[in-house]
C-alpha atoms as a PDB file:
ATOM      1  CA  UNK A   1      85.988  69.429 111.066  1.00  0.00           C
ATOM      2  CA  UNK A   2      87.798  69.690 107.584  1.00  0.00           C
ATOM      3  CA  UNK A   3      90.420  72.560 107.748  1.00  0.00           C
ATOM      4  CA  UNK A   4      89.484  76.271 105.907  1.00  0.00           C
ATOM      5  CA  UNK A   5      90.664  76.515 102.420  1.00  0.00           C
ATOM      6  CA  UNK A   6      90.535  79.495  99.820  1.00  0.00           C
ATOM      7  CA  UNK A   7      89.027  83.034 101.179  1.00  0.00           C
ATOM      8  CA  UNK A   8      88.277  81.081 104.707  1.00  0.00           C
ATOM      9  CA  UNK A   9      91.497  80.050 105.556  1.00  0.00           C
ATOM     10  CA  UNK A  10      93.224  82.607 107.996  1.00  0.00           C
ATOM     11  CA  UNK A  11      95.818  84.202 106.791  1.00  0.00           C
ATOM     12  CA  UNK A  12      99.126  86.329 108.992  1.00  0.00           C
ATOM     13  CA  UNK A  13      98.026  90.086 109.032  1.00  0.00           C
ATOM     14  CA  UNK A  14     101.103  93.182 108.386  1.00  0.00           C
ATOM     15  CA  UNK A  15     101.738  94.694 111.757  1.00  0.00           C
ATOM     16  CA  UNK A  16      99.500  97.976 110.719  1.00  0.00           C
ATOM     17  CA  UNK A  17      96.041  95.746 109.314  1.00  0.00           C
ATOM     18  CA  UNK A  18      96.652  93.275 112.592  1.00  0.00           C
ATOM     19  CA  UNK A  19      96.694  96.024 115.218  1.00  0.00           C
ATOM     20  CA  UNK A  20      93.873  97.741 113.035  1.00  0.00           C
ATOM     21  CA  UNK A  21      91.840  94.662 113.712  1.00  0.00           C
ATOM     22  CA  UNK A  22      93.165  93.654 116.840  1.00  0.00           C
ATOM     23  CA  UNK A  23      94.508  89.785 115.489  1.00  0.00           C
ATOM     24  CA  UNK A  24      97.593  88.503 113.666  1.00  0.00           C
ATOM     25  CA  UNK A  25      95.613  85.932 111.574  1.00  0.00           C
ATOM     26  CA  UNK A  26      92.233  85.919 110.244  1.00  0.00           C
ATOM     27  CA  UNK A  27      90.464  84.777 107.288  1.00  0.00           C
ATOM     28  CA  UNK A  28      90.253  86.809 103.866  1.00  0.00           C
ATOM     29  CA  UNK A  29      86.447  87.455 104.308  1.00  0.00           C
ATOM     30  CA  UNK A  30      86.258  87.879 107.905  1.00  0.00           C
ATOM     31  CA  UNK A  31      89.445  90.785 107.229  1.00  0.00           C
ATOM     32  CA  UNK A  32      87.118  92.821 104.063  1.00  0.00           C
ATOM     33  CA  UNK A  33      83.817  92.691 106.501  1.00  0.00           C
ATOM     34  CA  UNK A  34      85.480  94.088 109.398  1.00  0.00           C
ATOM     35  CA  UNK A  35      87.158  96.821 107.338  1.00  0.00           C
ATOM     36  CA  UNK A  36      84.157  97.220 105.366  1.00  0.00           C
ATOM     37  CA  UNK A  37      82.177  97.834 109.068  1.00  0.00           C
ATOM     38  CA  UNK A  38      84.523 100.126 110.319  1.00  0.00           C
ATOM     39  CA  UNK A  39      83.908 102.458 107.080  1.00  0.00           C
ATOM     40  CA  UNK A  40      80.705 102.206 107.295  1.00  0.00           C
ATOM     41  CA  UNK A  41      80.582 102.742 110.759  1.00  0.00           C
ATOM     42  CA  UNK A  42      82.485 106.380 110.439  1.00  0.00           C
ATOM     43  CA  UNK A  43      80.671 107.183 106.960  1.00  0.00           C
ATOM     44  CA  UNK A  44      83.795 107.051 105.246  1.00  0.00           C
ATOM     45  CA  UNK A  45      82.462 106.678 101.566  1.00  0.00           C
ATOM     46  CA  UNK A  46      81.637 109.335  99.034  1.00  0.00           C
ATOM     47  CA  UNK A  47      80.185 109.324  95.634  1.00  0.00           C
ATOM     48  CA  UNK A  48      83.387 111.739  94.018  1.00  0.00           C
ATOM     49  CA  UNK A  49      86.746 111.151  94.177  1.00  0.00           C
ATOM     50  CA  UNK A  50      88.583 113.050  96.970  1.00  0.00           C
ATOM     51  CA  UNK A  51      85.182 114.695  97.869  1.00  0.00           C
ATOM     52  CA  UNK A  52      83.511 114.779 101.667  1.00  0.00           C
ATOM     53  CA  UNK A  53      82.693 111.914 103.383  1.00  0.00           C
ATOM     54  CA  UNK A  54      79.002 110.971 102.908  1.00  0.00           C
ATOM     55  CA  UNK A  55      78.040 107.534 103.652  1.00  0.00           C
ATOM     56  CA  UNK A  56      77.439 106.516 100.373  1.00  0.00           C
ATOM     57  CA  UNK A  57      79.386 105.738  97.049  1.00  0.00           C
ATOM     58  CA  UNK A  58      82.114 104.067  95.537  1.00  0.00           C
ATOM     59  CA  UNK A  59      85.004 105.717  97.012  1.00  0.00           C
ATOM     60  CA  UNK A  60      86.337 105.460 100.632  1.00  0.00           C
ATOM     61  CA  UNK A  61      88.363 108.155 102.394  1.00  0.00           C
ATOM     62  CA  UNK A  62      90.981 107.212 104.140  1.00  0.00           C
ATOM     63  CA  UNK A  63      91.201 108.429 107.689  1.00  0.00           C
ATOM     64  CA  UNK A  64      94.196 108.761 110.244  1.00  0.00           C
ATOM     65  CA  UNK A  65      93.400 104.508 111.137  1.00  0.00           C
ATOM     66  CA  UNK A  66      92.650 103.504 107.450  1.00  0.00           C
ATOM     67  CA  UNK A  67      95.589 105.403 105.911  1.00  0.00           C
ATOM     68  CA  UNK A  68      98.747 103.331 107.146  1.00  0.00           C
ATOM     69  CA  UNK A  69      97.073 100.173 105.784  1.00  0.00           C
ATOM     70  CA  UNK A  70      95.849 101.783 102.230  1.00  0.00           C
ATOM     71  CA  UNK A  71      99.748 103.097 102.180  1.00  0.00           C
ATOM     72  CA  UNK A  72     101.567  99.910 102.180  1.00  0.00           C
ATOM     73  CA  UNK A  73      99.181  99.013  98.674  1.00  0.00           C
ATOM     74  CA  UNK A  74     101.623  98.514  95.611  1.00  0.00           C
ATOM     75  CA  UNK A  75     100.547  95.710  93.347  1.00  0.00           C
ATOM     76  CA  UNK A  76     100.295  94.355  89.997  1.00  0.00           C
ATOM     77  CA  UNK A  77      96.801  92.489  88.824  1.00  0.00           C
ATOM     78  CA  UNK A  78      97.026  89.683  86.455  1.00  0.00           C
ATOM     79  CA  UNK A  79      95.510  91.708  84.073  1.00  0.00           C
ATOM     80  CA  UNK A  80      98.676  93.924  84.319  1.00  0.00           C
ATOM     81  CA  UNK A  81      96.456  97.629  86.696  1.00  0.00           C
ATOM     82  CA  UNK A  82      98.596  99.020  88.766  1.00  0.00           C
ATOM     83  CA  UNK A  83      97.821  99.738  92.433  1.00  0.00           C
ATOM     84  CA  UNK A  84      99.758 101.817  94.167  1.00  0.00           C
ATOM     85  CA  UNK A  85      98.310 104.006  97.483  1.00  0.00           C
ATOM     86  CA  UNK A  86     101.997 104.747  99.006  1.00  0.00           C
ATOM     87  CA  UNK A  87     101.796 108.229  98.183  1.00  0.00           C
ATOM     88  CA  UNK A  88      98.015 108.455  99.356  1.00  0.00           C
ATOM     89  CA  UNK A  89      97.188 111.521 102.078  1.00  0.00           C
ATOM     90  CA  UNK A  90      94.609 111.872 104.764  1.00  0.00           C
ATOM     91  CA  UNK A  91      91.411 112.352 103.356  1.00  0.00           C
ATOM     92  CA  UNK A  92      91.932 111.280  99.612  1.00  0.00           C
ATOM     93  CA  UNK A  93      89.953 108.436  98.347  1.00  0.00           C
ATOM     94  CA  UNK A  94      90.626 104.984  97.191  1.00  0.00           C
ATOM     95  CA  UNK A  95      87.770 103.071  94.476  1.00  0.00           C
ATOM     96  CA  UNK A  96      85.938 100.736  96.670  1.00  0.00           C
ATOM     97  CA  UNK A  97      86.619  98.483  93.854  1.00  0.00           C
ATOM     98  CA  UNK A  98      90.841  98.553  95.205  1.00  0.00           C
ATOM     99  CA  UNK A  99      89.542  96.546  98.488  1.00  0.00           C
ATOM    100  CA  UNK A 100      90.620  93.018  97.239  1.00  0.00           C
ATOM    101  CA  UNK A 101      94.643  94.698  96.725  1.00  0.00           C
ATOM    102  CA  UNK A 102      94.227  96.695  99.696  1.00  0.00           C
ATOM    103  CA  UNK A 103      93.561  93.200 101.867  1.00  0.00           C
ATOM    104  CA  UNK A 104      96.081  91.456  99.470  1.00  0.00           C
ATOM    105  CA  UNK A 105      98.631  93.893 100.000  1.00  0.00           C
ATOM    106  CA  UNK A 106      98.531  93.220 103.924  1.00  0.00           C
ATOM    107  CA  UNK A 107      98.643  90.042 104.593  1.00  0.00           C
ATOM    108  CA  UNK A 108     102.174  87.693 104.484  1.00  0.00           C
END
């Protein structure tokens, strides 16, 4: 079986996203779907920015599990956006759209 490359290839979670998920490695896609699950699961999205959870929308609240792993986000795109979530609260939203720096941001 030829070894996983790219988004497949398992990667070594930060402590907070591996006890989140309950592994130290795991692919890329398998890490967004699982988060992705859980918020849909608790109908953590909204359609305003820091508004009520609603199950729907572009924005995700962070709750008490989500928050330690949105907090340790502080990166630079190519393109030169900033991303930074350490100063992010309990029930404040993040753009769905910040899931690819969120996952980049905790893994080693």
């Amino acid at each position: 079986m030829a070894e996983a490359k790219g988004l497949n290839k398992p990667v070594k979670l930060k402590s907070e996203l591996a006890e989140f998920l309950g592994a130290s490695e795991m692919p890329r896609t398998e890490i967004t779907k699982k988060l992705w699950d859980y918020i849909k699961e608790n109908q953590l999205q909204t359609r305003t920015e820091n508004g009520k959870a609603e199950n729907a929308g572009k924005y995700i609240v962070a709750d008490a599990k989500l928050l330690p792993i949105f907090k340790n986000t502080k990166s630079t795109s190519k393109s030169g956006k900033v991303t930074d979530l350490t100063g992010l609260s309990e029930g404040q939203t993040v753009n769905m759209m910040q899931m690819a720096a969120i996952v980049g941001a905790n893994i080693e």
